[in-house]
Protein backbone atom coordinates (compact mmCIF):
# COMPACT_ATOMS: atom_id res chain seq x y z
CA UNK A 1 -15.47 -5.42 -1.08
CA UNK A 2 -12.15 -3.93 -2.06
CA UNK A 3 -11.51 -0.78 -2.80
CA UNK A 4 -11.11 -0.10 -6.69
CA UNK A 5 -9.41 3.17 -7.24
CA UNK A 6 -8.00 6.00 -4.65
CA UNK A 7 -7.46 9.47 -5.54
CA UNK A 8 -3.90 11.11 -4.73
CA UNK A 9 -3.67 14.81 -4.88
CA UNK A 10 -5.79 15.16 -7.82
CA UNK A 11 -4.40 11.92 -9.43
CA UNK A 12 -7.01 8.65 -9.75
CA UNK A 13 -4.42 5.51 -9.57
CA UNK A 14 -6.62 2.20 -9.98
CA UNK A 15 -6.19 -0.32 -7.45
CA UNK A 16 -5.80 -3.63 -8.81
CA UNK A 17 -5.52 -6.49 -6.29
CA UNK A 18 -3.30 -9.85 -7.95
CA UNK A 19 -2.31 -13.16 -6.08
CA UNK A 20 0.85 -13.58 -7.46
CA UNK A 21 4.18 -11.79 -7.40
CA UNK A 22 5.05 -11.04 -10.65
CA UNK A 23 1.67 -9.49 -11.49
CA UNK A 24 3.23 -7.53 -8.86
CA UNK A 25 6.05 -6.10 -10.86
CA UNK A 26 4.89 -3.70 -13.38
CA UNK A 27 7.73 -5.71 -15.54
CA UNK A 28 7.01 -9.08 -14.49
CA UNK A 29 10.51 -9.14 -13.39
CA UNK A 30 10.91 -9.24 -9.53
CA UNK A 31 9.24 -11.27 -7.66
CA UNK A 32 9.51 -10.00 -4.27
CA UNK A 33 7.74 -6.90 -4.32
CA UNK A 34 4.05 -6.93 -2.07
CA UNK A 35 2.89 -3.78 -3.96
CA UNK A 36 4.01 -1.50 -6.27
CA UNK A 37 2.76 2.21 -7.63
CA UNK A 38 3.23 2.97 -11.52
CA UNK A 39 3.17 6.80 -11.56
CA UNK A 40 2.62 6.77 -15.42
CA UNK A 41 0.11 3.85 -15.58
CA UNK A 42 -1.80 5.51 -12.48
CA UNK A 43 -2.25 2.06 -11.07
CA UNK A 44 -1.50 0.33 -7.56
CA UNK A 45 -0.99 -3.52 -7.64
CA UNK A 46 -1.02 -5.19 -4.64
CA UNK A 47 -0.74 -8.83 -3.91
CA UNK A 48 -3.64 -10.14 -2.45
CA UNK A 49 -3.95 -14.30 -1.82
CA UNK A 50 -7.34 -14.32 0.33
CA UNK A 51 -5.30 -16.55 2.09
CA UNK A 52 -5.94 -16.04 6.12
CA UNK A 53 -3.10 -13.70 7.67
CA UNK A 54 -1.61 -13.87 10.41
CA UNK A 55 -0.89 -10.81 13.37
CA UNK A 56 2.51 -9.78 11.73
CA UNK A 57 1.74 -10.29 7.73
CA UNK A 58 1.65 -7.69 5.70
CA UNK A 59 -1.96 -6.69 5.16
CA UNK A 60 -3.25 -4.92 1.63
CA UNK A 61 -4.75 -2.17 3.84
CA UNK A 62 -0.94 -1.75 4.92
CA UNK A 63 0.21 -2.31 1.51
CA UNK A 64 -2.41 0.20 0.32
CA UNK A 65 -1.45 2.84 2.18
CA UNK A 66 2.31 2.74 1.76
CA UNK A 67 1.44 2.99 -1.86
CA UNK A 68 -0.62 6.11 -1.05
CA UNK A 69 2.86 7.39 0.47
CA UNK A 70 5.27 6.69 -2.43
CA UNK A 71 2.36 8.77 -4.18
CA UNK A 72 2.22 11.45 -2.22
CA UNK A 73 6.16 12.13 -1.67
CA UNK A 74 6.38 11.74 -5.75
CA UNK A 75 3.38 14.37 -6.43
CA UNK A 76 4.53 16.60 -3.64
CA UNK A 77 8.46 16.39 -4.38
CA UNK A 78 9.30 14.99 -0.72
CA UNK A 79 12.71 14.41 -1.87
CA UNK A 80 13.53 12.11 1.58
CA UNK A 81 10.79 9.58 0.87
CA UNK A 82 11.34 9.35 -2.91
CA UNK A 83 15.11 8.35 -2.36
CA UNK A 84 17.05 5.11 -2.42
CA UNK A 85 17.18 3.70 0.99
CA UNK A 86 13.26 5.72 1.68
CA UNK A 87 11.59 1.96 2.09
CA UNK A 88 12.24 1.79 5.90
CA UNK A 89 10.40 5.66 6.49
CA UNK A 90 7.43 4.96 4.57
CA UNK A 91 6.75 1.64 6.00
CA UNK A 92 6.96 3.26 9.65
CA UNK A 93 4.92 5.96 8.37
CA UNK A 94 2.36 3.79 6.55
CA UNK A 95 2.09 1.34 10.03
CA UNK A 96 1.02 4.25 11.99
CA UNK A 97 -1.08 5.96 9.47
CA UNK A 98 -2.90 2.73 8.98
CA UNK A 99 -3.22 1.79 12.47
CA UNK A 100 -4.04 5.49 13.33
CA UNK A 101 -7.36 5.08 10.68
CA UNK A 102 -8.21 2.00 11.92
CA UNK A 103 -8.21 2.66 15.65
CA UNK A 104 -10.22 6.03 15.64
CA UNK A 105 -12.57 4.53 13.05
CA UNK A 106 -11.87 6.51 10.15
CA UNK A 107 -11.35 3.72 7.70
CA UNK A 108 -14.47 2.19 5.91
CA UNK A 109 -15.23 -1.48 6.50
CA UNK A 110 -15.43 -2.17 2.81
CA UNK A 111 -11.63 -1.04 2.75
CA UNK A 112 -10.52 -3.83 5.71
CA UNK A 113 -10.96 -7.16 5.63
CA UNK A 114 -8.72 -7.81 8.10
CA UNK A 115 -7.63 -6.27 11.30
CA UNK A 116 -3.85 -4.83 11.19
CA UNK A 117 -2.03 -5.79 14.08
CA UNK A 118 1.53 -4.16 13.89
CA UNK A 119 4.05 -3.62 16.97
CA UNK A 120 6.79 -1.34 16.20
CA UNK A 121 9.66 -2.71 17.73
């Protein structure tokens, strides 16, 4: 079961999962974005295939929570992560966040539905 809607300091964004890039896009204009967060629309997209992964694919657990981040350095004004050039940070961030849930058992198995396997290299 996937998870429908998260709350981020105070604000409920709902979660919609797609299986196509540009249902990706907000604008239906890029087509190489995994996920995206619309601050105004308080939704999260993120592509989702049901395809099987493999170890080093970007999961939507992943994806999920490095929405979760752009949402939390916009509503708390974390200047660093909302800036040009931020991508890099919040996907380090999110792959330990996300492997730190998983691995002490905090996450839900409704929120999974497949193991993330990241190395940092």
């Amino acid at each position: 079961m996937d998870k429908q809607s998260i709350n981020i300091m105070g604000i409920n964004y709902i979660i919609k999962y797609v299986d196509n890039f540009r249902d990706v896009d907000i604008e239906g204009r890029r087509t190489d974005l995994l996920a995206q967060i619309e601050h105004m629309g308080r939704t999260i997209r993120i592509l989702d295939d049901k395809k099987p992964k493999k170890k080093q694919e970007q999961y939507p657990f992943f994806l999920l929570i490095h929405e979760m981040m752009h949402g939390i350095a916009s509503c708390a004004n974390i200047e660093c992560l909302t800036e040009d050039g931020s991508e890099p940070i919040l996907d380090t961030l999110a792959t330990v966040l996300a492997d730190t849930l998983l691995r002490n058992g905090m996450v839900k198995e409704e929120w999974v539905e497949w193991t993330i396997i990241f190395l940092l290299v």
